[in-house]
N, C-alpha and C. Protein backbone atom coordinates (compact mmCIF):
# COMPACT_ATOMS: atom_id res chain seq x y z
N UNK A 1 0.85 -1.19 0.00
CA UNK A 1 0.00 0.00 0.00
C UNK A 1 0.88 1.23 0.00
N UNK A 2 0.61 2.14 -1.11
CA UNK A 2 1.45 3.70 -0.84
C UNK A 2 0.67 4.35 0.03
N UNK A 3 1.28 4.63 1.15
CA UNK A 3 0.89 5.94 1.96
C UNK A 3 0.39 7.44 2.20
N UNK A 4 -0.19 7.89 1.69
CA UNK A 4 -0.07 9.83 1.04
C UNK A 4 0.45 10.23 2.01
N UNK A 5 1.38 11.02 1.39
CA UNK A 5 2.09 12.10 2.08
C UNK A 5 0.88 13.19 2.81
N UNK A 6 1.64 13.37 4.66
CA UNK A 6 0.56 14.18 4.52
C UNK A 6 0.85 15.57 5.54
N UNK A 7 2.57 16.27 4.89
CA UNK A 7 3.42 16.78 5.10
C UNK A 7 2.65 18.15 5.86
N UNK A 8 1.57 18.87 5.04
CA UNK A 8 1.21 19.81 5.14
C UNK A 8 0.10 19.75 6.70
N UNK A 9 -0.90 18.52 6.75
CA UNK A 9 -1.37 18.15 7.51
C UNK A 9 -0.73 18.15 9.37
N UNK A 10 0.64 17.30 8.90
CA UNK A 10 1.45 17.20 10.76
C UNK A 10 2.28 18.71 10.53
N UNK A 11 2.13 19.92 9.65
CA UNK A 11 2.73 20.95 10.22
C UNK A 11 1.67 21.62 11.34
N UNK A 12 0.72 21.32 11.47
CA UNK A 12 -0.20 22.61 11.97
C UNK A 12 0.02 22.23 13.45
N UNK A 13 0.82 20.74 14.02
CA UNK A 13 1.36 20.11 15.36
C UNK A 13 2.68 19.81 15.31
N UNK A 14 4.09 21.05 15.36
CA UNK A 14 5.42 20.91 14.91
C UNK A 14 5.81 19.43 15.55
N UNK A 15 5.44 19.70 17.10
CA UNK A 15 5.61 18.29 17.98
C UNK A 15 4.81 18.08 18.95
N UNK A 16 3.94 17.46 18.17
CA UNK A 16 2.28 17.16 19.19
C UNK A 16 2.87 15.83 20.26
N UNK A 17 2.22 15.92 21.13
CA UNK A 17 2.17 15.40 22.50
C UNK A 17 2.30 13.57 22.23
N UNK A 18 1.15 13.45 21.26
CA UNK A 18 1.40 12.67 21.16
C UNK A 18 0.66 11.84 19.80
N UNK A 19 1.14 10.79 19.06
CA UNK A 19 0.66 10.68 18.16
C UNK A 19 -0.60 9.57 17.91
N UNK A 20 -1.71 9.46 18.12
CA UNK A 20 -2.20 7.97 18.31
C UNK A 20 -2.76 7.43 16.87
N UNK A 21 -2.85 6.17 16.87
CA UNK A 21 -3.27 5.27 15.95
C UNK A 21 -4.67 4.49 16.28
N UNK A 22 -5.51 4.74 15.56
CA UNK A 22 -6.90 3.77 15.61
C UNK A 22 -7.32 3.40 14.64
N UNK A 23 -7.50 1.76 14.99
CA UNK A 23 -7.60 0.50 14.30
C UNK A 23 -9.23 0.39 14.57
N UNK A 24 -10.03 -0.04 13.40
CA UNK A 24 -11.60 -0.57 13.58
C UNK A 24 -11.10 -2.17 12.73
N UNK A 25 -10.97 -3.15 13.19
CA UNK A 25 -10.68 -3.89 12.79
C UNK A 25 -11.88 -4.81 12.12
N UNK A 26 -11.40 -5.76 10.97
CA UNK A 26 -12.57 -6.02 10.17
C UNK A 26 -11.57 -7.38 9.36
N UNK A 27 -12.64 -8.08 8.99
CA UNK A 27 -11.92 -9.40 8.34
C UNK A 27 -11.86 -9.58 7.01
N UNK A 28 -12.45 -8.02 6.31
CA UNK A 28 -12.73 -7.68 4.97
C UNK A 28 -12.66 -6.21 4.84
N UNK A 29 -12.66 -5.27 5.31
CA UNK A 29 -12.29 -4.11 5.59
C UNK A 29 -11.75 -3.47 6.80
N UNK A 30 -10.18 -3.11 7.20
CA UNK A 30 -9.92 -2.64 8.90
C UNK A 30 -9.96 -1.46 8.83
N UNK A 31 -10.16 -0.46 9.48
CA UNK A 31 -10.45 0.82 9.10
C UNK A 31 -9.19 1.22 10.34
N UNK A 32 -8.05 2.54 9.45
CA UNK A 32 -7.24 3.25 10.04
C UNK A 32 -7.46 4.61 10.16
N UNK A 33 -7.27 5.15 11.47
CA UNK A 33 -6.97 6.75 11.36
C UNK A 33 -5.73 6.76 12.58
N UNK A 34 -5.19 8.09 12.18
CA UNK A 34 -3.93 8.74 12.72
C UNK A 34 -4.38 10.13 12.97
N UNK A 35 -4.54 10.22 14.30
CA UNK A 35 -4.60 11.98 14.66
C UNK A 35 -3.35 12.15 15.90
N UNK A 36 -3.07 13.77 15.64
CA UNK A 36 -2.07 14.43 16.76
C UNK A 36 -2.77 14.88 18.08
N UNK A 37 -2.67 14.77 19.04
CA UNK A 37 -3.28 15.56 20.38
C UNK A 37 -1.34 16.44 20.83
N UNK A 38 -2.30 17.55 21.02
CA UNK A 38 -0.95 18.90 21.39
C UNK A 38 -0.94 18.56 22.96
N UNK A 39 -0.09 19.53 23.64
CA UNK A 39 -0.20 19.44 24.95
C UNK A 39 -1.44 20.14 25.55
N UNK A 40 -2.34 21.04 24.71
CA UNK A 40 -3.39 21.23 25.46
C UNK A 40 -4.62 20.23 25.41
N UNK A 41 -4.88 19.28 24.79
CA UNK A 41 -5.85 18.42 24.19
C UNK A 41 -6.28 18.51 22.20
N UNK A 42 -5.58 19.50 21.98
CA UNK A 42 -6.23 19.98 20.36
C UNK A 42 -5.94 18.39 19.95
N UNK A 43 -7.49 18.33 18.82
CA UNK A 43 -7.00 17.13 18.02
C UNK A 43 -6.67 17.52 16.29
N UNK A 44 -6.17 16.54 15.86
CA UNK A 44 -5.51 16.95 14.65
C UNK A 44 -5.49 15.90 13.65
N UNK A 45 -6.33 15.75 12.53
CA UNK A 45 -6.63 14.66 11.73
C UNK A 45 -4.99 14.36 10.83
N UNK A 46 -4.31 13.14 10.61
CA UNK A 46 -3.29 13.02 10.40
C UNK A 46 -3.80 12.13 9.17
N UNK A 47 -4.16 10.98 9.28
CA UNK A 47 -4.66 10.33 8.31
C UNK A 47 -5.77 9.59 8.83
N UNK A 48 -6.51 8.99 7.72
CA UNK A 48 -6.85 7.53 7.86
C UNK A 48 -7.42 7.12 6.35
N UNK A 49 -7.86 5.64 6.96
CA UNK A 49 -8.27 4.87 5.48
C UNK A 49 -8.92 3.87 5.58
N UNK A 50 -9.22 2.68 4.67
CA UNK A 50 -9.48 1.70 5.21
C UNK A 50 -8.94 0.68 4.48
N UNK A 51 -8.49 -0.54 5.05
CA UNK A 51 -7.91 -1.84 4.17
C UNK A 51 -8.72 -2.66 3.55
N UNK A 52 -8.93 -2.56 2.39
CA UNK A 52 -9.66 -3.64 2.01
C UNK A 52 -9.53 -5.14 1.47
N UNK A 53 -9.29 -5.98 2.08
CA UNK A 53 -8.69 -6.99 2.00
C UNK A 53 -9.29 -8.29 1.35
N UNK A 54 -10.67 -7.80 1.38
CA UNK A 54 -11.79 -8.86 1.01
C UNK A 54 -11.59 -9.80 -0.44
N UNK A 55 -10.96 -9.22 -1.00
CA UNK A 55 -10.36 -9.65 -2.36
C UNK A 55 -9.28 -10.85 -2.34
N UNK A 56 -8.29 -10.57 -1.61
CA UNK A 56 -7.48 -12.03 -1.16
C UNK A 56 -8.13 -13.56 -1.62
N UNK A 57 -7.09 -13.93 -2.10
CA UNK A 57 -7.07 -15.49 -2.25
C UNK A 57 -7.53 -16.46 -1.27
N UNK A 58 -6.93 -16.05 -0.15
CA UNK A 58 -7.28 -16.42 1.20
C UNK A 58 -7.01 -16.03 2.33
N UNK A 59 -8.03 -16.11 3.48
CA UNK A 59 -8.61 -15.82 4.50
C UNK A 59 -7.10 -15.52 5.04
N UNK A 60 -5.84 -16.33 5.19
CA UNK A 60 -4.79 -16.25 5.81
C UNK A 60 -3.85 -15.37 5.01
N UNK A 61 -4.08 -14.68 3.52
CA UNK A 61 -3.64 -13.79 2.98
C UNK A 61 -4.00 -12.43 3.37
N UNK A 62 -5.15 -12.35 3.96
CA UNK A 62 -6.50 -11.13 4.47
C UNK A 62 -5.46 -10.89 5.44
N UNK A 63 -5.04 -11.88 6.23
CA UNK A 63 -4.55 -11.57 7.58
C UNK A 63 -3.37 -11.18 7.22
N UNK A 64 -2.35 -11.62 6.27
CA UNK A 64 -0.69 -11.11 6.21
C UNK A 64 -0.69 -9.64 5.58
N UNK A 65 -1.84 -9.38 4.63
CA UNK A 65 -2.41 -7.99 4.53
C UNK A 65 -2.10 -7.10 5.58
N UNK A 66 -3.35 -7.25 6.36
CA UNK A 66 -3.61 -6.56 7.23
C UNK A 66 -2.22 -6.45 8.17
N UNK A 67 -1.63 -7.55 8.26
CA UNK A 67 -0.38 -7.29 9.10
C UNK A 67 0.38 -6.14 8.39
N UNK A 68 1.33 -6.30 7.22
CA UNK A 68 1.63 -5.43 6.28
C UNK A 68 1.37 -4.28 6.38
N UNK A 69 0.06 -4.56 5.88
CA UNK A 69 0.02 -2.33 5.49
C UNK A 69 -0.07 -1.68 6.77
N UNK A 70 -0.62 -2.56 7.87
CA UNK A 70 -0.25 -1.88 9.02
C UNK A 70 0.98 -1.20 9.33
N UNK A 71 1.89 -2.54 9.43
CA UNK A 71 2.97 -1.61 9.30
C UNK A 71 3.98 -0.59 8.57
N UNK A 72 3.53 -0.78 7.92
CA UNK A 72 3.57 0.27 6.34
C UNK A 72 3.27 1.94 7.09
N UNK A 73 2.17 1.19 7.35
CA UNK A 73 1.72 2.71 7.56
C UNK A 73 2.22 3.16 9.19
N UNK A 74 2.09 2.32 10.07
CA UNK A 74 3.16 3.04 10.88
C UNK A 74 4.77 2.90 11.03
N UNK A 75 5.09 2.52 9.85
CA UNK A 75 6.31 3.33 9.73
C UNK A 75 6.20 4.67 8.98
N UNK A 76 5.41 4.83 8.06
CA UNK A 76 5.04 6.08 7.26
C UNK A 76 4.76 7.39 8.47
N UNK A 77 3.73 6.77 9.30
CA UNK A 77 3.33 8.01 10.17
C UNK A 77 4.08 7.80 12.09
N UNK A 78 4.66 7.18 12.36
CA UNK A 78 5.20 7.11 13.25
C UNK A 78 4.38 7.30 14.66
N UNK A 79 3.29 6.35 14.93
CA UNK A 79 2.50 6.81 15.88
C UNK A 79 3.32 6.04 17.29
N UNK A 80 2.56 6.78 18.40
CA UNK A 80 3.56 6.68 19.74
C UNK A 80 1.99 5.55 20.74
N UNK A 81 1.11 5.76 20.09
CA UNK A 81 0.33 5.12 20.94
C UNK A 81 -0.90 4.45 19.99
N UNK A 82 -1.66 3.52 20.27
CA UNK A 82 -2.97 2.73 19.75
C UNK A 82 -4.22 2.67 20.40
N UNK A 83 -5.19 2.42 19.61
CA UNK A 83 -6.44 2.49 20.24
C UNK A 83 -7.13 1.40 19.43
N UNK A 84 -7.88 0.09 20.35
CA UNK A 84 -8.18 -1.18 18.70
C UNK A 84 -9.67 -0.94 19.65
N UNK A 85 -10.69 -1.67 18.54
CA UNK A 85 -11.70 -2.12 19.18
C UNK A 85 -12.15 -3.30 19.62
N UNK A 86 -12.31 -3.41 20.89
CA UNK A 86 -12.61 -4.83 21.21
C UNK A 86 -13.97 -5.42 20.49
N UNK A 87 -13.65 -7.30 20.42
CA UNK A 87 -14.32 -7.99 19.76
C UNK A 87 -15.47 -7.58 20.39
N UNK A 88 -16.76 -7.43 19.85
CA UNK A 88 -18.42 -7.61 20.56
C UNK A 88 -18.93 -8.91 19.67
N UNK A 89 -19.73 -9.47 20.52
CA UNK A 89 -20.27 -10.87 20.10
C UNK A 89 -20.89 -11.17 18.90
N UNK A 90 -20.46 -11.48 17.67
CA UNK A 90 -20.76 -11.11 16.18
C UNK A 90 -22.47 -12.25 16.11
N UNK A 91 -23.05 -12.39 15.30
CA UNK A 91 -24.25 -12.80 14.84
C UNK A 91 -23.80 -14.29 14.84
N UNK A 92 -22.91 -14.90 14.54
CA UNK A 92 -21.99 -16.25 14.36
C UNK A 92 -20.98 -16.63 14.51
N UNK A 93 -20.77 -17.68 15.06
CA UNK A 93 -19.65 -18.33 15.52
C UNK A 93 -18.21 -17.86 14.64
N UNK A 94 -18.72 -18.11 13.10
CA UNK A 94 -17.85 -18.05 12.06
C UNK A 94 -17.19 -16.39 11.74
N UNK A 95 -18.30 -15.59 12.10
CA UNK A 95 -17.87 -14.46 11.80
C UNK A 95 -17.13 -13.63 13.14
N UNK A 96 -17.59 -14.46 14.09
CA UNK A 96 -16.31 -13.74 15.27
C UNK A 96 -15.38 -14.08 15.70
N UNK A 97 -14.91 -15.65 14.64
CA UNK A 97 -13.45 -16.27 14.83
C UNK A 97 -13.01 -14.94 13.72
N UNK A 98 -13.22 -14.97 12.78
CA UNK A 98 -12.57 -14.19 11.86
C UNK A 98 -12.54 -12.79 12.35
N UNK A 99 -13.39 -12.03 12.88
CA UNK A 99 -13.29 -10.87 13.41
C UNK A 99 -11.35 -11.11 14.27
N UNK A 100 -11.79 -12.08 14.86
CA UNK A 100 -10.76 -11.91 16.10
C UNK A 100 -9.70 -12.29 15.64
N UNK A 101 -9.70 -13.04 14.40
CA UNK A 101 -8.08 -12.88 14.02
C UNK A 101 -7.83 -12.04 13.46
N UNK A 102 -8.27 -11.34 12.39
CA UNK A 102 -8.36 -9.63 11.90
C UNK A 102 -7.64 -8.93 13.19
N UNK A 103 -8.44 -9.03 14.29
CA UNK A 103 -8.28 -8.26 15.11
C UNK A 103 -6.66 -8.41 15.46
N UNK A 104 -6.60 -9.94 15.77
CA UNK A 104 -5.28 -10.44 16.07
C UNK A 104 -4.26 -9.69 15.28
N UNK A 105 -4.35 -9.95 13.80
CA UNK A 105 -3.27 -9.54 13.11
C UNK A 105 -3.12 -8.16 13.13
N UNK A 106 -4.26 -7.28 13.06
CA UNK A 106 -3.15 -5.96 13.53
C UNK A 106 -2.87 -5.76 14.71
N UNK A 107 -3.29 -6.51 15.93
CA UNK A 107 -2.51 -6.47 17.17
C UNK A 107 -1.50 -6.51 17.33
N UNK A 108 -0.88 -7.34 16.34
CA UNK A 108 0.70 -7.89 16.70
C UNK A 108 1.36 -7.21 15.44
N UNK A 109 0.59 -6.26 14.51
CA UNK A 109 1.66 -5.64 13.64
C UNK A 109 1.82 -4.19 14.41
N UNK A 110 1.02 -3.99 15.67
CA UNK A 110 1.12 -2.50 16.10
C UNK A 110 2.53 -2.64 17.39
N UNK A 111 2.07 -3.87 17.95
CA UNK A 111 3.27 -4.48 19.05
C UNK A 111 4.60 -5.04 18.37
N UNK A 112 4.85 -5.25 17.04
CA UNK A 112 5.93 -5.82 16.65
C UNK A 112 6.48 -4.32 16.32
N UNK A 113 5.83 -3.46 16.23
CA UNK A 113 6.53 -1.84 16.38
C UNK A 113 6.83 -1.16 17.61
N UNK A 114 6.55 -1.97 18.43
CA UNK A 114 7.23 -1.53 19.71
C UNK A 114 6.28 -0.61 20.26
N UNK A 115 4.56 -0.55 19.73
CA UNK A 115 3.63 0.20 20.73
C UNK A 115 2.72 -0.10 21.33
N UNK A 116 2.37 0.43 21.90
CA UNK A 116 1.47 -0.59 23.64
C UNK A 116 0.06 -0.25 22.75
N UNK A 117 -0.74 -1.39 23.21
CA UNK A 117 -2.02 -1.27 22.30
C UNK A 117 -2.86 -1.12 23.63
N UNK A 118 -4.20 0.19 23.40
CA UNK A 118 -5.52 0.11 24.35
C UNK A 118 -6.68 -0.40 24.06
N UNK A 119 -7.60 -1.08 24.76
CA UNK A 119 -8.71 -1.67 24.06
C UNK A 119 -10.10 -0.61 24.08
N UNK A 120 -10.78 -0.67 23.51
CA UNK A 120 -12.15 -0.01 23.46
C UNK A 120 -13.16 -0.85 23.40
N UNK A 121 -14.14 -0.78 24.14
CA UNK A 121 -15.49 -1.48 23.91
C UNK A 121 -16.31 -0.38 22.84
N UNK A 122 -16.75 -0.83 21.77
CA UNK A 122 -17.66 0.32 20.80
C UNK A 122 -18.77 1.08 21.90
N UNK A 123 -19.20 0.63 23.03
CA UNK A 123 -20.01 1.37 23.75
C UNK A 123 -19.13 3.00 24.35
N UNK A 124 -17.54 2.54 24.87
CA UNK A 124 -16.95 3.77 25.42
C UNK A 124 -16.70 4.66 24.11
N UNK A 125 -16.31 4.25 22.83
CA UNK A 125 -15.89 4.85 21.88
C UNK A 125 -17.05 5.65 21.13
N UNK A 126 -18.40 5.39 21.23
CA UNK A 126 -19.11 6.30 20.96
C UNK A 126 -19.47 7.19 22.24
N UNK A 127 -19.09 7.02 23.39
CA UNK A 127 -19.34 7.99 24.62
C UNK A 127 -18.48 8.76 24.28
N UNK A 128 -17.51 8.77 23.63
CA UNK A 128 -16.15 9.29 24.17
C UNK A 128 -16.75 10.37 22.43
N UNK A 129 -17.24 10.09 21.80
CA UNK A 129 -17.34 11.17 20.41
C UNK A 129 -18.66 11.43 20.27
N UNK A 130 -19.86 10.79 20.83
CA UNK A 130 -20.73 11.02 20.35
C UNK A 130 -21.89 11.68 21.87
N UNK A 131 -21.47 11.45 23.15
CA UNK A 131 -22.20 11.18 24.08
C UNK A 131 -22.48 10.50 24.35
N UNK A 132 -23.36 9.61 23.88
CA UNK A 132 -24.00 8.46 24.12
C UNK A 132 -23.38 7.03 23.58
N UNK A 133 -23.10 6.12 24.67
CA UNK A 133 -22.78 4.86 24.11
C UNK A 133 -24.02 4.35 23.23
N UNK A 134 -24.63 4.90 23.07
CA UNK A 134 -25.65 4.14 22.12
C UNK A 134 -26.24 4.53 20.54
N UNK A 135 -25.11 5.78 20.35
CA UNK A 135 -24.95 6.50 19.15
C UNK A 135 -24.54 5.25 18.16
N UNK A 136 -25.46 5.96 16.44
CA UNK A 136 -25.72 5.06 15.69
C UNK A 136 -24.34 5.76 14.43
N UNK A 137 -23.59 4.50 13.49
CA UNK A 137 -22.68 5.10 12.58
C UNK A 137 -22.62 6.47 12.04
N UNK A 138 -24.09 6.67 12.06
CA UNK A 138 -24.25 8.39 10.81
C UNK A 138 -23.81 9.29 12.21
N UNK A 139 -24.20 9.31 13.43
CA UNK A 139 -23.67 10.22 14.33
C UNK A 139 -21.98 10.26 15.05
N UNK A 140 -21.70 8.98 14.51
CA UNK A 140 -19.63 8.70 14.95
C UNK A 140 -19.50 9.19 13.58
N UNK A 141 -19.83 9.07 12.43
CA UNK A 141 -19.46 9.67 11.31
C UNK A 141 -19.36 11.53 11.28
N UNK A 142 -20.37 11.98 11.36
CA UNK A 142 -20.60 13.57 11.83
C UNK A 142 -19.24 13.93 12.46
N UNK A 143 -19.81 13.43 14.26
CA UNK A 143 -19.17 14.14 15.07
C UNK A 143 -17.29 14.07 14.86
N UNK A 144 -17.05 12.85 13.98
CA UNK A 144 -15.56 12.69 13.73
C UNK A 144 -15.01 13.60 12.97
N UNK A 145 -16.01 14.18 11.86
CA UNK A 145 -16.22 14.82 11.09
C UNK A 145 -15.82 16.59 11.96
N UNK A 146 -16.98 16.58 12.68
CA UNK A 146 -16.94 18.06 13.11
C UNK A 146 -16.09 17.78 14.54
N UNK A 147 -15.64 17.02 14.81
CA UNK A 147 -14.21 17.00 16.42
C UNK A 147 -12.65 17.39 15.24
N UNK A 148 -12.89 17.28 14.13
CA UNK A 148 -11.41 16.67 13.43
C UNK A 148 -11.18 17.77 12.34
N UNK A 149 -12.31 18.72 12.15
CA UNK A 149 -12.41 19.75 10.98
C UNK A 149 -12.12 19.27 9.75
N UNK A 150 -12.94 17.82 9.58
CA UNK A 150 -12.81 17.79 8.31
C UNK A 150 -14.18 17.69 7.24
N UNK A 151 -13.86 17.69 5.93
CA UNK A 151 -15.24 17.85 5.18
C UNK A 151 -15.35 17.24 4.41
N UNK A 152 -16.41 16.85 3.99
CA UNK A 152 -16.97 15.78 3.27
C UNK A 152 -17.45 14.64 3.70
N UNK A 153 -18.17 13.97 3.32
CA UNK A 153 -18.55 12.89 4.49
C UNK A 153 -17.05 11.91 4.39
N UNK A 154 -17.27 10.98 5.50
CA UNK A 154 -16.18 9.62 5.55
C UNK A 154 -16.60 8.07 5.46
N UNK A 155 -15.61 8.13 4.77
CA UNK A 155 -16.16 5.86 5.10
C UNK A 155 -16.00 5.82 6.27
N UNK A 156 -17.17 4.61 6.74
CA UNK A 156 -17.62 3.83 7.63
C UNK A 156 -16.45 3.61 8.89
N UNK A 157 -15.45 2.49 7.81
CA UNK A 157 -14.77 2.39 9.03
C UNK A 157 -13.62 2.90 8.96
N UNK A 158 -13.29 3.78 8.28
CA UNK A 158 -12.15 5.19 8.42
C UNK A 158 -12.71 6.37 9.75
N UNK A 159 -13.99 6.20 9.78
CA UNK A 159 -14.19 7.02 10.88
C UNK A 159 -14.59 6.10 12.28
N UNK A 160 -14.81 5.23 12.17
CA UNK A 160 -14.47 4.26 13.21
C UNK A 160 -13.27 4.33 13.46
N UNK A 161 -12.29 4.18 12.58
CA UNK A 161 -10.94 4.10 13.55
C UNK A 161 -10.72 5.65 13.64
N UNK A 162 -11.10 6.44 13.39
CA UNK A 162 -10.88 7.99 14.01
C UNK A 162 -10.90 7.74 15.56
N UNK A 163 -12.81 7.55 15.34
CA UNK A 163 -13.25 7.70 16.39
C UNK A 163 -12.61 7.00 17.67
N UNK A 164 -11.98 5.84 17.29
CA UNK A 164 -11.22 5.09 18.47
C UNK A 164 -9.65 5.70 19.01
N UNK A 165 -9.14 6.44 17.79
CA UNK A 165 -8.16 7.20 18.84
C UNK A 165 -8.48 8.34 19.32
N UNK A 166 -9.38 8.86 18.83
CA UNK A 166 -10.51 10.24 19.99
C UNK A 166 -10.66 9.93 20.82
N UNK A 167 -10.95 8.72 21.40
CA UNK A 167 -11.68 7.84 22.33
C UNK A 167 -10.43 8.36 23.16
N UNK A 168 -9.59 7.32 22.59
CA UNK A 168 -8.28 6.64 23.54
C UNK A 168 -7.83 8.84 23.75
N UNK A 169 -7.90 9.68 23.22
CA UNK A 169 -7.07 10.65 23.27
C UNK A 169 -8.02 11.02 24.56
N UNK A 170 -9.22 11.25 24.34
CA UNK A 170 -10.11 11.79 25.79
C UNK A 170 -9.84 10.74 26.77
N UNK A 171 -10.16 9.44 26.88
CA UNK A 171 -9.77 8.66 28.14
C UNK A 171 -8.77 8.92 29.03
N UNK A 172 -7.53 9.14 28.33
CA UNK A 172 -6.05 8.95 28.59
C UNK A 172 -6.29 11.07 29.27
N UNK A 173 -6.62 11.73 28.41
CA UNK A 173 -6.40 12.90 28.75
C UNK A 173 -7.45 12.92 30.20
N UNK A 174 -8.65 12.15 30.48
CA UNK A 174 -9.42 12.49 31.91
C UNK A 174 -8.98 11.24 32.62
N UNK A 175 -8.12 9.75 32.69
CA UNK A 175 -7.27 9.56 33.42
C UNK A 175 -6.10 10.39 34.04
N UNK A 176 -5.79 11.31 33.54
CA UNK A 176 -4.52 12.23 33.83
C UNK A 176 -5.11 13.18 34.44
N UNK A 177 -6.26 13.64 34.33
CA UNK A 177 -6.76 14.71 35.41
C UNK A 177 -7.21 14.12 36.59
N UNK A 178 -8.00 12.42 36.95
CA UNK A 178 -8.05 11.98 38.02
C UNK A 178 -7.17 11.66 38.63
N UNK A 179 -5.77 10.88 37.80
CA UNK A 179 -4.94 10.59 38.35
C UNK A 179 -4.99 9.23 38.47
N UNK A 180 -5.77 8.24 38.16
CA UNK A 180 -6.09 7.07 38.01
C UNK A 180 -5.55 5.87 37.09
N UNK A 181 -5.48 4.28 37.14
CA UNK A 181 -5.01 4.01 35.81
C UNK A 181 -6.07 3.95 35.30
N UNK A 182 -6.38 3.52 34.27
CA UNK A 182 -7.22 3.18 33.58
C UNK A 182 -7.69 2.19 33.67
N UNK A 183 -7.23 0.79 34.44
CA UNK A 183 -8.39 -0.63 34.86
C UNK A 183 -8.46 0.06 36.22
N UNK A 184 -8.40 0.82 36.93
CA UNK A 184 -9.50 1.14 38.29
C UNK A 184 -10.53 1.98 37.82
N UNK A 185 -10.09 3.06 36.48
CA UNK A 185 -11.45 3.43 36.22
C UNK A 185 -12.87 2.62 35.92
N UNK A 186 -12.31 1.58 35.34
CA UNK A 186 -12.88 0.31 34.15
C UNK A 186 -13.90 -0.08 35.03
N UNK A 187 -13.25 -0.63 37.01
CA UNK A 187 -13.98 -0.87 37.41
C UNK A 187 -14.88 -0.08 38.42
N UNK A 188 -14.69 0.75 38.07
CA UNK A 188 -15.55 2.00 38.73
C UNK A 188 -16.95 2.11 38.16
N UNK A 189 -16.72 1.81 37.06
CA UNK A 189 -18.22 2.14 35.69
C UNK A 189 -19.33 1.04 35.98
């Protein structure tokens, strides 16, 4: 996969705080975004996209894919932190083994780069952009839209994985104001 340059984009954060990566993982499409958070909280759309892998020969090609351009792309954009979404219980047996190795394989292409991965339940990741854990795609689409200043509408799960390092950027930023880790918050909720 070529990467776009997106030179003009990481000037407007010379050296943002920090860089995160969010993965919407998928066993036929994984959806990536890359935003900057500054030291005051600003967010900053860096990239994203989505993999489409569905085309592969086979199921275990989907997966060396997905390993790949992962890392492709974070070597391209150099992110310092991750945000994946955890598995939720798919309609079938068949479709949430495959979810979870999807999931698997960019797990271990974000850790074979040497970065610590956070999990999201899709319920915190629409709290965390939309208000409500119970916000529907067209409203994580919007609000990713209007948190990130960007225009035009977005694919599906390009703004899913926005939305999951928004997530991870607000969590991490109101852990640091309680002072808490993040599994005592977990079990606080």
């Amino acid at each position: 996969m070529k990467v776009p340059a997106v030179a003009s984009i990481e000037s407007r954060i010379p050296n943002p705080a920090s860089r995160i990566l969010g993965i919407d993982p998928g066993s036929q499409r994984t959806g990536v975004g890359i935003i900057d958070v500054d030291g005051s909280g600003k967010l900053v759309h860096v990239f994203h996209g989505a993999l489409a892998v569905a085309g592969e020969a086979s199921f275990p090609l989907r997966l060396k894919r997905i390993f790949d351009e992962l890392c492709d792309i974070i070597t391209a954009h150099r992110p310092t932190e991750c945000g994946i979404e955890r598995v939720f219980m798919a309609r079938n047996a068949d479709s949430a083994l495959k979810l979870g190795q999807a999931r698997g394989a960019a797990i271990c292409a974000v850790v074979s780069q040497g970065i610590v991965v956070h999990e999201y339940a899709a319920t915190e990741v629409k709290q965390a952009v939309v208000g409500s854990g119970r916000g529907d795609k067209a409203q994580v689409q919007h609000m990713v839209g209007v948190l990130l200043g960007l225009k035009g509408p977005l694919q599906a799960d390009a703004a899913d994985a926005l939305a999951i390092a928004v997530a991870h950027a607000h969590t991490r930023a109101s852990l640091a104001r309680v002072g808490i880790p993040r599994t005592a918050w977990r079990r606080r909720r």
